[in-house]
C-alpha atoms as a PDB file:
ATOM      1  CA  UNK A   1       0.000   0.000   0.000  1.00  0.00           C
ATOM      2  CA  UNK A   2       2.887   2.244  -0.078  1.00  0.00           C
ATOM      3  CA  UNK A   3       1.630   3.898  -3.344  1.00  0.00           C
ATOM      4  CA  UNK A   4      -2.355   3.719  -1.755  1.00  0.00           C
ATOM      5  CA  UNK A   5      -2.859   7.341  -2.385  1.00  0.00           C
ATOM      6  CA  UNK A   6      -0.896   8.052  -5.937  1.00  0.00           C
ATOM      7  CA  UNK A   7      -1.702   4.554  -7.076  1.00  0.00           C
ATOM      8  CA  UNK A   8      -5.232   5.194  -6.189  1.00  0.00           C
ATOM      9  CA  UNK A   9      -5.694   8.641  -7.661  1.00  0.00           C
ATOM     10  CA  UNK A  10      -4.100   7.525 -10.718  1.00  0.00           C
ATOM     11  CA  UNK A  11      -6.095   4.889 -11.672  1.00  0.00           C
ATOM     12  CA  UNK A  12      -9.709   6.498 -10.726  1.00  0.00           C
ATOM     13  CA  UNK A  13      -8.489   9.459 -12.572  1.00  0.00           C
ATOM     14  CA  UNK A  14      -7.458   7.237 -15.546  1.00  0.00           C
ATOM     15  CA  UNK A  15     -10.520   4.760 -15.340  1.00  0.00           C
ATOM     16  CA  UNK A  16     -12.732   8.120 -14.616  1.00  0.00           C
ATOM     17  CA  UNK A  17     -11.866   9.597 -17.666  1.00  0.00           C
ATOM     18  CA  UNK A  18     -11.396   6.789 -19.793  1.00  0.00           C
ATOM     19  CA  UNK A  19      -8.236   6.917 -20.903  1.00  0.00           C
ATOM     20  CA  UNK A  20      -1.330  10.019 -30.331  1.00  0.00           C
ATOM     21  CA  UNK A  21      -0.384  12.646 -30.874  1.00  0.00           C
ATOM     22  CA  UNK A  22       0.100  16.590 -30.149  1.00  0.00           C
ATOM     23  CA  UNK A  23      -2.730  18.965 -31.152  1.00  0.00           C
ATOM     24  CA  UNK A  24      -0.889  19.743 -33.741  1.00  0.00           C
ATOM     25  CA  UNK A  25      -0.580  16.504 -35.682  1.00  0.00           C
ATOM     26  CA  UNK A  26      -4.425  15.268 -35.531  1.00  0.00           C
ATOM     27  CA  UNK A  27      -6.768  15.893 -38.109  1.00  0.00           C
ATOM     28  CA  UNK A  28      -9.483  18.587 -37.007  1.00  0.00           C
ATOM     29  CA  UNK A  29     -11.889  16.662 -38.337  1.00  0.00           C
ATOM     30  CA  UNK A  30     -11.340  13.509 -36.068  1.00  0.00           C
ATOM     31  CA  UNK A  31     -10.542  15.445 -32.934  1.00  0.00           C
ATOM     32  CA  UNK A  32     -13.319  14.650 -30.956  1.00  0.00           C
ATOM     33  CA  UNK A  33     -12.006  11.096 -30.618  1.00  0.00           C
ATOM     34  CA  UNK A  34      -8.398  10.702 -28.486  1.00  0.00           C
ATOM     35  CA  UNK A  35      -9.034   6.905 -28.350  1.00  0.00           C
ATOM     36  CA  UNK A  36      -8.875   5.618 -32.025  1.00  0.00           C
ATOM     37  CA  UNK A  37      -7.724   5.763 -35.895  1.00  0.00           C
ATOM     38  CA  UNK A  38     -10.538   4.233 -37.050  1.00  0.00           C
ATOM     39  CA  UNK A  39     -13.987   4.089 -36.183  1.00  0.00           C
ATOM     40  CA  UNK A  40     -14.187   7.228 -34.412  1.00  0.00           C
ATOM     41  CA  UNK A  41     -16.573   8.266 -32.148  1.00  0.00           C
ATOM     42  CA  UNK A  42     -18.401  11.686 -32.216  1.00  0.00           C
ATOM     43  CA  UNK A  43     -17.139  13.241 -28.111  1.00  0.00           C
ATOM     44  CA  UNK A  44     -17.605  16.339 -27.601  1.00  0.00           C
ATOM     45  CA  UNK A  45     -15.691  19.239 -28.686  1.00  0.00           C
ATOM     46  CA  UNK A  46     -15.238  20.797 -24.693  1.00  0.00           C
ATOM     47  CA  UNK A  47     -15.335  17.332 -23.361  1.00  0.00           C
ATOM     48  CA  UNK A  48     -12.281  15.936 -25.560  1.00  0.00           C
ATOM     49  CA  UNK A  49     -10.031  19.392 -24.628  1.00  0.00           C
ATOM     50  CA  UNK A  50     -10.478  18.268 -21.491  1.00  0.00           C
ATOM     51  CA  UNK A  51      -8.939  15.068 -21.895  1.00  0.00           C
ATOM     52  CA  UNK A  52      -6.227  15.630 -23.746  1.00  0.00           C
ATOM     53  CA  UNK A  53      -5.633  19.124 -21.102  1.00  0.00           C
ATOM     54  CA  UNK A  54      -5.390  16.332 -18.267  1.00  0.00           C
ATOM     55  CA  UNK A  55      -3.673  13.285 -19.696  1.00  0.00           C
ATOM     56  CA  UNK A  56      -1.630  14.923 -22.687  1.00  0.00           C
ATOM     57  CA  UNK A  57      -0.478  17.904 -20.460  1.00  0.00           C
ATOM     58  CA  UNK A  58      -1.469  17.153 -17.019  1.00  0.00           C
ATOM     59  CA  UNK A  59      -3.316  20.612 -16.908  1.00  0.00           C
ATOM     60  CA  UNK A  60      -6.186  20.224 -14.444  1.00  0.00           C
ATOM     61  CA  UNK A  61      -7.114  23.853 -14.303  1.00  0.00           C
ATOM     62  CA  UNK A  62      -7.450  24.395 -18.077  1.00  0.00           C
ATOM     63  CA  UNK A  63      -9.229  20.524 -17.440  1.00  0.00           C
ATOM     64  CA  UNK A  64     -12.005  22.299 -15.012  1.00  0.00           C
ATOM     65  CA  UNK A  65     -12.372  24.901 -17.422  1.00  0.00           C
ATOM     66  CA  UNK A  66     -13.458  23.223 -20.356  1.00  0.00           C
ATOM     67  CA  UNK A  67     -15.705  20.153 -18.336  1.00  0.00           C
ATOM     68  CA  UNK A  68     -17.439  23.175 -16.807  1.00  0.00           C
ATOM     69  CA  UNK A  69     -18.399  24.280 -20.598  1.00  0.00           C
ATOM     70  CA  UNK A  70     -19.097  20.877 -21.279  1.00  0.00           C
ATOM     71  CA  UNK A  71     -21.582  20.184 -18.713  1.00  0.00           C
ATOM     72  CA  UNK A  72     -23.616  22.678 -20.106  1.00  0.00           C
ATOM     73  CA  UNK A  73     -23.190  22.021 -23.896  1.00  0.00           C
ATOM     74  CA  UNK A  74     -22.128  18.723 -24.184  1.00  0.00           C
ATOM     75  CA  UNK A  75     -25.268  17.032 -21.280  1.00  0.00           C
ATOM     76  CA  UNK A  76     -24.785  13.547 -23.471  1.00  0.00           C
ATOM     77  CA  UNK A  77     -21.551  12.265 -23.098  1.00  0.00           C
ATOM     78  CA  UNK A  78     -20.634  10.425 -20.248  1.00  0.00           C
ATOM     79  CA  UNK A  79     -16.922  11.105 -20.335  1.00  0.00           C
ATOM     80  CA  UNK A  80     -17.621  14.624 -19.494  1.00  0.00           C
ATOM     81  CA  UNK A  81     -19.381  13.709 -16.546  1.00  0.00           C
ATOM     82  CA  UNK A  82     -16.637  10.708 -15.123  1.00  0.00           C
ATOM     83  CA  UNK A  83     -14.122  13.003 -15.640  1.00  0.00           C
ATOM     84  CA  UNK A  84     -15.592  15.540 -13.406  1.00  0.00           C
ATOM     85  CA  UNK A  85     -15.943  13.015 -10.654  1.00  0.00           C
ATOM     86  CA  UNK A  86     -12.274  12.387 -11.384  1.00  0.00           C
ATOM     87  CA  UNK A  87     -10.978  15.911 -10.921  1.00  0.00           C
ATOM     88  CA  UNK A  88     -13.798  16.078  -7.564  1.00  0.00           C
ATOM     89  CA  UNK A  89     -11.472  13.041  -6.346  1.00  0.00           C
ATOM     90  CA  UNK A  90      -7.946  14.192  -6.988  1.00  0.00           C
ATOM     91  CA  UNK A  91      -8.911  18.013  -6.225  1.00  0.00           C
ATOM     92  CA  UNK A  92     -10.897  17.740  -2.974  1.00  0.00           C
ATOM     93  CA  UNK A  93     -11.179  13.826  -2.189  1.00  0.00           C
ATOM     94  CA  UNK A  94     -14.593  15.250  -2.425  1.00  0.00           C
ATOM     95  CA  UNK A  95     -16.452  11.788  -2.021  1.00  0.00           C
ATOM     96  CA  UNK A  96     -20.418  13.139  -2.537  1.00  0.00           C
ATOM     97  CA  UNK A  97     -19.748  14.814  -6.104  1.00  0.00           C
ATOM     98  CA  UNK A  98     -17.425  11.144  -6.469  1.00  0.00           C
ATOM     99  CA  UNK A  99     -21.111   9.748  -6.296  1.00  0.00           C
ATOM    100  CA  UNK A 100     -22.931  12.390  -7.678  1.00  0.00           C
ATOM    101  CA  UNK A 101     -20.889  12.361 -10.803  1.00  0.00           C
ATOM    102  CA  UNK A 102     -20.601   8.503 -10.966  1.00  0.00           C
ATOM    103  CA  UNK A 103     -24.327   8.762 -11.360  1.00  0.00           C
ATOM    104  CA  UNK A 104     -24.920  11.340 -13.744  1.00  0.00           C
ATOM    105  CA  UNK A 105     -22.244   9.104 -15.556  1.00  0.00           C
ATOM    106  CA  UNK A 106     -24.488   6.087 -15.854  1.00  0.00           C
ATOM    107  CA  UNK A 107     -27.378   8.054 -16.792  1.00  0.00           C
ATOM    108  CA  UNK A 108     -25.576  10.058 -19.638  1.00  0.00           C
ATOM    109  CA  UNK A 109     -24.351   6.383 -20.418  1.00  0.00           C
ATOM    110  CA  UNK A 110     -28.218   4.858 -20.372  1.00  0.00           C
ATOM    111  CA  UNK A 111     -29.064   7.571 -22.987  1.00  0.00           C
ATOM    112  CA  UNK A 112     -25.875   6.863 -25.462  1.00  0.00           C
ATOM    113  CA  UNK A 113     -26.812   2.596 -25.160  1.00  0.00           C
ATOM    114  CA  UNK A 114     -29.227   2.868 -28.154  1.00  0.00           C
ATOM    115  CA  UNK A 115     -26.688   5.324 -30.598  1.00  0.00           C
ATOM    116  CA  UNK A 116     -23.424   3.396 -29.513  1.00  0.00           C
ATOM    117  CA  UNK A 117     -23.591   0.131 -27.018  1.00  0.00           C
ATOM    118  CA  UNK A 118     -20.256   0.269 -26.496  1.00  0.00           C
ATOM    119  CA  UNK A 119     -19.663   3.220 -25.517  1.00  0.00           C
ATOM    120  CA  UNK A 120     -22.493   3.148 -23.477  1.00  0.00           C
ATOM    121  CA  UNK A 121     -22.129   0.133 -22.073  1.00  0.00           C
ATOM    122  CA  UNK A 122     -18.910   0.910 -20.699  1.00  0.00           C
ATOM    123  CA  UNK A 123     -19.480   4.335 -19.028  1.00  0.00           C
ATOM    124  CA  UNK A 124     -22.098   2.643 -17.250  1.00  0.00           C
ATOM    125  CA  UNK A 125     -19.529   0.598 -16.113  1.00  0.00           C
ATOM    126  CA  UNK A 126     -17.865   3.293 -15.124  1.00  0.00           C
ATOM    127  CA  UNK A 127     -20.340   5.109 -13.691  1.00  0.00           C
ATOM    128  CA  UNK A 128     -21.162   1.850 -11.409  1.00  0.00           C
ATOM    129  CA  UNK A 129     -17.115   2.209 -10.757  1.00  0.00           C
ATOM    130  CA  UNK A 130     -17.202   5.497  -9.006  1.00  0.00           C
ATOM    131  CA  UNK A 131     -19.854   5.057  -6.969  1.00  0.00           C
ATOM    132  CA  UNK A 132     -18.329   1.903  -5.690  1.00  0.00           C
ATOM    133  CA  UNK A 133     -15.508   4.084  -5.156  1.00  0.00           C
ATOM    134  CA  UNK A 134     -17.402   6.617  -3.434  1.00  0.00           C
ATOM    135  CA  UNK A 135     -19.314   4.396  -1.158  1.00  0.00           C
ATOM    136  CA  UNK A 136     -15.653   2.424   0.393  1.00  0.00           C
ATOM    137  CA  UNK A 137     -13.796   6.047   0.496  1.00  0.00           C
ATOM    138  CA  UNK A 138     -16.852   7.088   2.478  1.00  0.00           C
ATOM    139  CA  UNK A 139     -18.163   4.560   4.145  1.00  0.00           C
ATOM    140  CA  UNK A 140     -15.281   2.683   4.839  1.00  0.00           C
ATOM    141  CA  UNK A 141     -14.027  -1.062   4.300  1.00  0.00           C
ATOM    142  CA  UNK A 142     -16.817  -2.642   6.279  1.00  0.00           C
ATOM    143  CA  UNK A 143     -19.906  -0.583   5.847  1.00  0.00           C
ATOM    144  CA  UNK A 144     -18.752   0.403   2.108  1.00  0.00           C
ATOM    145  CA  UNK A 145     -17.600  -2.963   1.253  1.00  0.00           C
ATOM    146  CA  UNK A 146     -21.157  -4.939   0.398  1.00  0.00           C
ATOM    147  CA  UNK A 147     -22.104  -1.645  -2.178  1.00  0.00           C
ATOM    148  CA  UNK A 148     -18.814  -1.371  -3.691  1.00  0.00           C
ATOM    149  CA  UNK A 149     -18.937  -5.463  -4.664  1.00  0.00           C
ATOM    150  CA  UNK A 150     -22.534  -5.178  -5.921  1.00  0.00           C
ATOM    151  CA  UNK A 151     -20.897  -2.205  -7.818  1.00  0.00           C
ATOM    152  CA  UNK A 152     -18.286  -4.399  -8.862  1.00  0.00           C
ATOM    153  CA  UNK A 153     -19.837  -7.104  -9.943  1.00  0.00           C
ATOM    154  CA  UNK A 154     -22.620  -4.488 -12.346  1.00  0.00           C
ATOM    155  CA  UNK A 155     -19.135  -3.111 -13.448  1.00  0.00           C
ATOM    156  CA  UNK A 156     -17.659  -6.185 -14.912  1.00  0.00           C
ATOM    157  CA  UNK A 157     -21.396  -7.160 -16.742  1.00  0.00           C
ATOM    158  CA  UNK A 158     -21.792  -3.915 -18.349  1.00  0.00           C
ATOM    159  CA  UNK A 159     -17.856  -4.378 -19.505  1.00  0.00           C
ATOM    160  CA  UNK A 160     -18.777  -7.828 -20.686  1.00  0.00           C
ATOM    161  CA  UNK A 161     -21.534  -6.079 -22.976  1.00  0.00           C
ATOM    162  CA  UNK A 162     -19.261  -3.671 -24.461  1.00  0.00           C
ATOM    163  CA  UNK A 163     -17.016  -6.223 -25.118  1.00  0.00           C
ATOM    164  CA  UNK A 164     -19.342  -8.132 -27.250  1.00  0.00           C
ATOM    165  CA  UNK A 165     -19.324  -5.238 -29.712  1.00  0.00           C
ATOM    166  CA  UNK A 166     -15.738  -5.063 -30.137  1.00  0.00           C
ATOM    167  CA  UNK A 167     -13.594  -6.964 -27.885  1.00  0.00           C
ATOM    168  CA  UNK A 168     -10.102  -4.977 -29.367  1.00  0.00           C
ATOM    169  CA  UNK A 169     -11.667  -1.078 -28.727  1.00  0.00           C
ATOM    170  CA  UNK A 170      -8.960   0.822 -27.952  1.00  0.00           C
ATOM    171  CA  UNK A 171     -11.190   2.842 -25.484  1.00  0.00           C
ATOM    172  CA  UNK A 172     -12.952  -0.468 -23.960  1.00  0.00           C
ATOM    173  CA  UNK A 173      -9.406  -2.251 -23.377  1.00  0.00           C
ATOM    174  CA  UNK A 174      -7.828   0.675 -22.139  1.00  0.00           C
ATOM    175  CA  UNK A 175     -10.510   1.560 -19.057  1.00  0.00           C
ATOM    176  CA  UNK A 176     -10.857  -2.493 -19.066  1.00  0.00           C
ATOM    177  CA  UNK A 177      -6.733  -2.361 -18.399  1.00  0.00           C
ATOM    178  CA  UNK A 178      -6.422   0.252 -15.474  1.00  0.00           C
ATOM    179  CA  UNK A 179      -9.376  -1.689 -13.926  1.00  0.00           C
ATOM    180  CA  UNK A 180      -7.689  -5.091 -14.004  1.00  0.00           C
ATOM    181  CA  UNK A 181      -5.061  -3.590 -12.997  1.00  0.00           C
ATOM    182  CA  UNK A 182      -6.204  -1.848  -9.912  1.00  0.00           C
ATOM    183  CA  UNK A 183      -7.729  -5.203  -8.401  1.00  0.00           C
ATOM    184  CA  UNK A 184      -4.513  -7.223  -9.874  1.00  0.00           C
ATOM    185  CA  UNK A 185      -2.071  -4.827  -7.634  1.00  0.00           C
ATOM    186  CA  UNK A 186      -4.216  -4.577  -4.452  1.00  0.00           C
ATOM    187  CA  UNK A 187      -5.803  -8.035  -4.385  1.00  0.00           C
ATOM    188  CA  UNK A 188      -3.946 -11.213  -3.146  1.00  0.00           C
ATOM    189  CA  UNK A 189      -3.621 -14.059  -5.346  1.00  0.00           C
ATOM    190  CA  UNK A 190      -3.901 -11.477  -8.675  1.00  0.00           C
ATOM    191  CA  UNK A 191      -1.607 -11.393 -11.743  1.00  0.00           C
ATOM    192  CA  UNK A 192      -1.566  -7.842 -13.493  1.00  0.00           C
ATOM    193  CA  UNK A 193      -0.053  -9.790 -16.371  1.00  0.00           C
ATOM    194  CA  UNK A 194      -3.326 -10.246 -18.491  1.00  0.00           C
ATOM    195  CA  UNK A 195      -3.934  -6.614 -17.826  1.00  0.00           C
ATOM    196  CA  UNK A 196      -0.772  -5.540 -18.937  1.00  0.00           C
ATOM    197  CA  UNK A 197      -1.067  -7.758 -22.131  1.00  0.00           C
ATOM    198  CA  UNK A 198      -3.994  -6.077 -23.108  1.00  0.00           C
ATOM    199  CA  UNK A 199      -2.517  -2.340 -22.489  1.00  0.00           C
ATOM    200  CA  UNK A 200      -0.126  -2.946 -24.473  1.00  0.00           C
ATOM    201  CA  UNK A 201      -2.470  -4.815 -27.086  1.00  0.00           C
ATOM    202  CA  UNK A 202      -5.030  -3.389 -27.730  1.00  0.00           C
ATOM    203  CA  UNK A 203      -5.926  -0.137 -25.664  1.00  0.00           C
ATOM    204  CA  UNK A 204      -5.358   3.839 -26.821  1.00  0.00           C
ATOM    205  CA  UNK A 205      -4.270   5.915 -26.629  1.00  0.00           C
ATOM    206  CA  UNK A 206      -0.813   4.510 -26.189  1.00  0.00           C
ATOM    207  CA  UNK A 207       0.798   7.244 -23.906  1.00  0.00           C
ATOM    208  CA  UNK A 208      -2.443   6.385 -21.404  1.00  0.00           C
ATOM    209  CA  UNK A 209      -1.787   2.437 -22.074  1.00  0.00           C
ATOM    210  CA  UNK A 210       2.463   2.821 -21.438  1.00  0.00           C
ATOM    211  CA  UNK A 211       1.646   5.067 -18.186  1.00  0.00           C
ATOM    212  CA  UNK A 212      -0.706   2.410 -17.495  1.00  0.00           C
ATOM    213  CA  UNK A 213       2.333  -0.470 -17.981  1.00  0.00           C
ATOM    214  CA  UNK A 214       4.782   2.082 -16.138  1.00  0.00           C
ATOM    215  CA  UNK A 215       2.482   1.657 -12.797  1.00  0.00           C
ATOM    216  CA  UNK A 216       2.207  -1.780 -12.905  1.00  0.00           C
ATOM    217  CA  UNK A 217       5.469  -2.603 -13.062  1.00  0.00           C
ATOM    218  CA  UNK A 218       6.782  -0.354 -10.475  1.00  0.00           C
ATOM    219  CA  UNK A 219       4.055  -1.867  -8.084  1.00  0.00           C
ATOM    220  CA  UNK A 220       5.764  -4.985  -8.912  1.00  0.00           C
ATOM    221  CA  UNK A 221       9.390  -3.799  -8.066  1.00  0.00           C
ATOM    222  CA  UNK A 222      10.336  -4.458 -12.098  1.00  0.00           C
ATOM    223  CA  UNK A 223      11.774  -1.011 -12.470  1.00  0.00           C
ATOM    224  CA  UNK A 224      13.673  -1.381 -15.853  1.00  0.00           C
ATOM    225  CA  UNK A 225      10.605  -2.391 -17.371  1.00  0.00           C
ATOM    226  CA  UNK A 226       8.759   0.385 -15.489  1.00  0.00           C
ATOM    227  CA  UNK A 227      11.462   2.890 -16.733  1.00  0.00           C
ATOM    228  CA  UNK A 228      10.858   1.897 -20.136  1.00  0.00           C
ATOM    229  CA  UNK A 229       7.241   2.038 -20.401  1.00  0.00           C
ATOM    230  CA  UNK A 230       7.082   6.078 -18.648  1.00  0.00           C
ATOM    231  CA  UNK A 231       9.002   6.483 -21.485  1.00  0.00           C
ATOM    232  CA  UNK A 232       7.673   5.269 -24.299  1.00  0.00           C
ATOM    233  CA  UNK A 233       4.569   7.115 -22.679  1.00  0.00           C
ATOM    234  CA  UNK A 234       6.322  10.804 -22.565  1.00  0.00           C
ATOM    235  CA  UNK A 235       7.498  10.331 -26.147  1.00  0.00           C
ATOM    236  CA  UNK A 236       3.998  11.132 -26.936  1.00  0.00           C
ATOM    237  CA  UNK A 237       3.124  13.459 -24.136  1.00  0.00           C
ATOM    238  CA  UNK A 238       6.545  14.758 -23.101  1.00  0.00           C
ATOM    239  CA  UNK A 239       5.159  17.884 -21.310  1.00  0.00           C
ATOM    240  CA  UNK A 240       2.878  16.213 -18.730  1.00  0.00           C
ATOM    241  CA  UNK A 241       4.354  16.886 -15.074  1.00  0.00           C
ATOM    242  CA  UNK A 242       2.601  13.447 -13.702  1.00  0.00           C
ATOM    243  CA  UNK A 243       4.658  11.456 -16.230  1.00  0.00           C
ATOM    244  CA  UNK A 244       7.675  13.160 -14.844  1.00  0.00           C
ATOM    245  CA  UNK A 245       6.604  12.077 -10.971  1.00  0.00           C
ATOM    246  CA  UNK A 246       5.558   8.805 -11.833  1.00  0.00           C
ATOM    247  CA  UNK A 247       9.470   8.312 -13.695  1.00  0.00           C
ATOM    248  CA  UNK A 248      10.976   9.783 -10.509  1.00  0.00           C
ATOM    249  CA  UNK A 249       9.072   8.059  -8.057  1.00  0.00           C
ATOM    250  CA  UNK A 250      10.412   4.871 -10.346  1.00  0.00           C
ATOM    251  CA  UNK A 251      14.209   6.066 -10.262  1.00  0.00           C
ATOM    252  CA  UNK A 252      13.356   6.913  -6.465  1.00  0.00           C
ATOM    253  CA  UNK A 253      12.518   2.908  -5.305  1.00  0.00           C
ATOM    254  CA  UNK A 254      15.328   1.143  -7.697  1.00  0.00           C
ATOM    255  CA  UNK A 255      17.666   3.563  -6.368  1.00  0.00           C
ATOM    256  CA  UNK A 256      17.095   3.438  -2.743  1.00  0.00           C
ATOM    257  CA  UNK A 257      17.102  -0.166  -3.100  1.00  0.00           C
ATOM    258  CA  UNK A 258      20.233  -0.563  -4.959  1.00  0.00           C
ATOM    259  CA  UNK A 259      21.632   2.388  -3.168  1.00  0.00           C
ATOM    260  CA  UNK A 260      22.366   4.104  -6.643  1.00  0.00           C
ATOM    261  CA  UNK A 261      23.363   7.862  -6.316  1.00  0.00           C
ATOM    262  CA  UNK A 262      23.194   8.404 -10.187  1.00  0.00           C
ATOM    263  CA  UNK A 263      19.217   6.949 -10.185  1.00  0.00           C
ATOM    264  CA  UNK A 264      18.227   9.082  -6.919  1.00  0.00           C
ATOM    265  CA  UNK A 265      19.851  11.861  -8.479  1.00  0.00           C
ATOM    266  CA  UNK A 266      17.410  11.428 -11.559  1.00  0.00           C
ATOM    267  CA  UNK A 267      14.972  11.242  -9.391  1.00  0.00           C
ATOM    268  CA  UNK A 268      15.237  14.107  -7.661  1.00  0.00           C
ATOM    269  CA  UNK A 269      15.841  15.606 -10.942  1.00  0.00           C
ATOM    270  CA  UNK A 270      12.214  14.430 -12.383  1.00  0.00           C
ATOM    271  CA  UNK A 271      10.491  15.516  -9.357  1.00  0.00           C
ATOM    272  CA  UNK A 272      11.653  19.181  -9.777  1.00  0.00           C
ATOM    273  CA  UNK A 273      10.430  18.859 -12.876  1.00  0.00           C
ATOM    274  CA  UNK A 274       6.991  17.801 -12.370  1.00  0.00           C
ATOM    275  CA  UNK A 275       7.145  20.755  -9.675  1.00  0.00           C
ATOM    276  CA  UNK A 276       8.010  23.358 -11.848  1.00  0.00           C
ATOM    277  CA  UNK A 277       4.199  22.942 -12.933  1.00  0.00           C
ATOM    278  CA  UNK A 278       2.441  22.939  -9.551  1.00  0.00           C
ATOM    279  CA  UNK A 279       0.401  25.663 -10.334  1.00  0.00           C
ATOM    280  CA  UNK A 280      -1.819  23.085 -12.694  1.00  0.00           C
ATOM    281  CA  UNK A 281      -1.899  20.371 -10.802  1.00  0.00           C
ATOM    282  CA  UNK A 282      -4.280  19.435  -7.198  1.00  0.00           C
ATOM    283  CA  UNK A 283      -2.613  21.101  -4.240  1.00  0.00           C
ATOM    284  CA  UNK A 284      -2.687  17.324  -2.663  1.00  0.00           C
ATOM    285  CA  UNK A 285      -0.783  16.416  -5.398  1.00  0.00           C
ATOM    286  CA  UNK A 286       1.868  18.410  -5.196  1.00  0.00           C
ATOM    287  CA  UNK A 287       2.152  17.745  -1.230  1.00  0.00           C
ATOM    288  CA  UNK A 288       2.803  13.961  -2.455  1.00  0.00           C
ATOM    289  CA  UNK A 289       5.440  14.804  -5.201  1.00  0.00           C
ATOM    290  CA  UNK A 290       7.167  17.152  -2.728  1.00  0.00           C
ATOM    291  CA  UNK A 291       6.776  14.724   0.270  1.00  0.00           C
ATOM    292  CA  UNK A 292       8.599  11.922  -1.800  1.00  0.00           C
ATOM    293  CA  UNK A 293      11.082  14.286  -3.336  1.00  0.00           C
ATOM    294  CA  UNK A 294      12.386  14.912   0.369  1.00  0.00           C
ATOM    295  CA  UNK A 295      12.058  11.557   1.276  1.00  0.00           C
ATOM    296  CA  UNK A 296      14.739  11.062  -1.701  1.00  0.00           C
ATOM    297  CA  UNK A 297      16.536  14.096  -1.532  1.00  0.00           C
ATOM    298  CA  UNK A 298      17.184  13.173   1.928  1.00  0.00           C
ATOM    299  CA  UNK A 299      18.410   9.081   0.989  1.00  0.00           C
ATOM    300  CA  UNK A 300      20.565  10.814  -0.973  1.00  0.00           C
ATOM    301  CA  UNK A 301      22.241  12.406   1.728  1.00  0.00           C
ATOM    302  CA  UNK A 302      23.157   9.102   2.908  1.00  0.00           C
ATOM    303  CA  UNK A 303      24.422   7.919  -0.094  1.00  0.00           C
ATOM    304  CA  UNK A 304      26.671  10.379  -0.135  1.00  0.00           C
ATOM    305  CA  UNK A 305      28.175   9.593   3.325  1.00  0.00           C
END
């Protein structure tokens, strides 16, 4: 549980928001869709700069700005809504708008199942998602735990559903992914593996799917592989501060446990870095990266001895 927090924020974010290239480089007429190269999907105009402000640059502020357009322009798509339960989370650890959002989700989901199936089949899933989420944040392990299984187990039907459309999305696999993932890295008796395999398969966009690879393998203590994955994710989105934390925090465990001045010297490096943007990130964010960059900073000290 050493990463509870980070890990946890991460991956409700991610899953939230459903998680290529720069701006620049995608045709205007396809923009609305971050997820695929074929077989796009009409999202929202306000909605999709939100995304990409988040996961391609790691700008929540600019994020809060656009969802707040989209919630009253853009009332149908369900990404909108997750991803303002998302930003409630990481913000505020607001748990109530967790839930309030999380339902608005499924209902802006309900209304999409007739258009698109998949797509709404799987925000209801993730609807269901954060309001599991909600209720064992809120309510605790033993009072929250009987809703957040029902939750779970409507979760994994609605993803079976969207599945049946098209079982290689890159949208489905990636929220499918960071999902699998999550219960793989906190459950006994789990192997992330199959979720890993199907990251790196099948989901998109492929800087969400490597960051995705990047966690999982520093939960499991494979930091090379971990290393390589964050990036192969910032070659795509080499401006985002989180990708810069998540490298460090990488550099920060192999180092300390191989007591490796270079690598905790990196690290401390790549934290600055992702600190240099605090201003757009959630003030309990940046209390984590700077937490763990004295934490390092101060191993380093040590090392030097």
């Amino acid at each position: 549980m050493k990463h509870q927090f980070s890990t946890a924020r991460q991956m409700i974010g991610a899953i939230a928001s459903a998680t290529v290239l720069t701006l620049s480089l995608i045709s205007p007429t396809f923009a609305q869709d971050p997820f695929r190269a074929t077989n796009r999907r009409m999202i929202g105009d306000k909605t999709e700069a939100a995304f990409r402000a988040v996961f391609e640059q790691g700008d929540y502020v600019a994020a809060e700005r656009y969802l707040q357009q989209a919630e009253a322009n853009e009332p149908n798509e369900p990404l909108a809504y997750a991803m303002k339960a998302s930003l409630a989370y990481s913000q505020n650890q607001d748990f109530n708008s967790l839930d309030s959002y999380g339902k608005k989700t499924v209902e802006a989901a309900n209304r999409l199942m007739t258009t698109d199936p998949l797509r709404g089949n799987l925000y209801a899933a993730v609807g269901r998602f954060l309001q599991g989420a909600a209720a064992l944040s809120r309510e605790g392990t033993v009072k929250g735990a009987p809703q957040a299984l029902s939750a779970l187990r409507q979760v994994y039907e609605y993803l079976d559903k969207a599945e049946a459309v098209s079982s290689t999305d890159p949208e489905l696999n990636l929220l499918r992914g960071y999902m699998d993932l999550l219960l793989a890295v906190n459950l006994p008796f789990s192997n992330p593996e199959q979720a890993i395999q199907r990251l790196e398969k099948f989901a998109g966009p492929k800087y969400l799917a490597y960051r995705g690879i990047a966690i999982a393998y520093r939960d499991l203590d494979q930091y090379p592989q971990a290393l390589a994955a964050v990036d192969r994710a910032m070659q795509f989105t080499a401006n985002n501060p989180e990708l810069f934390y998540l490298k460090a925090q990488i550099q920060s465990e192999q180092g300390r446990k191989q007591n490796n001045k270079l690598m905790l010297q990196e690290a401390v490096k790549n934290f600055d870095q992702a600190i240099a943007k605090k201003t757009q990130l959630p003030a309990s964010l940046v209390k984590q990266i700077e937490r763990e960059r004295h934490r390092t900073a101060e191993h380093l000290g040590v090392a030097k001895q």
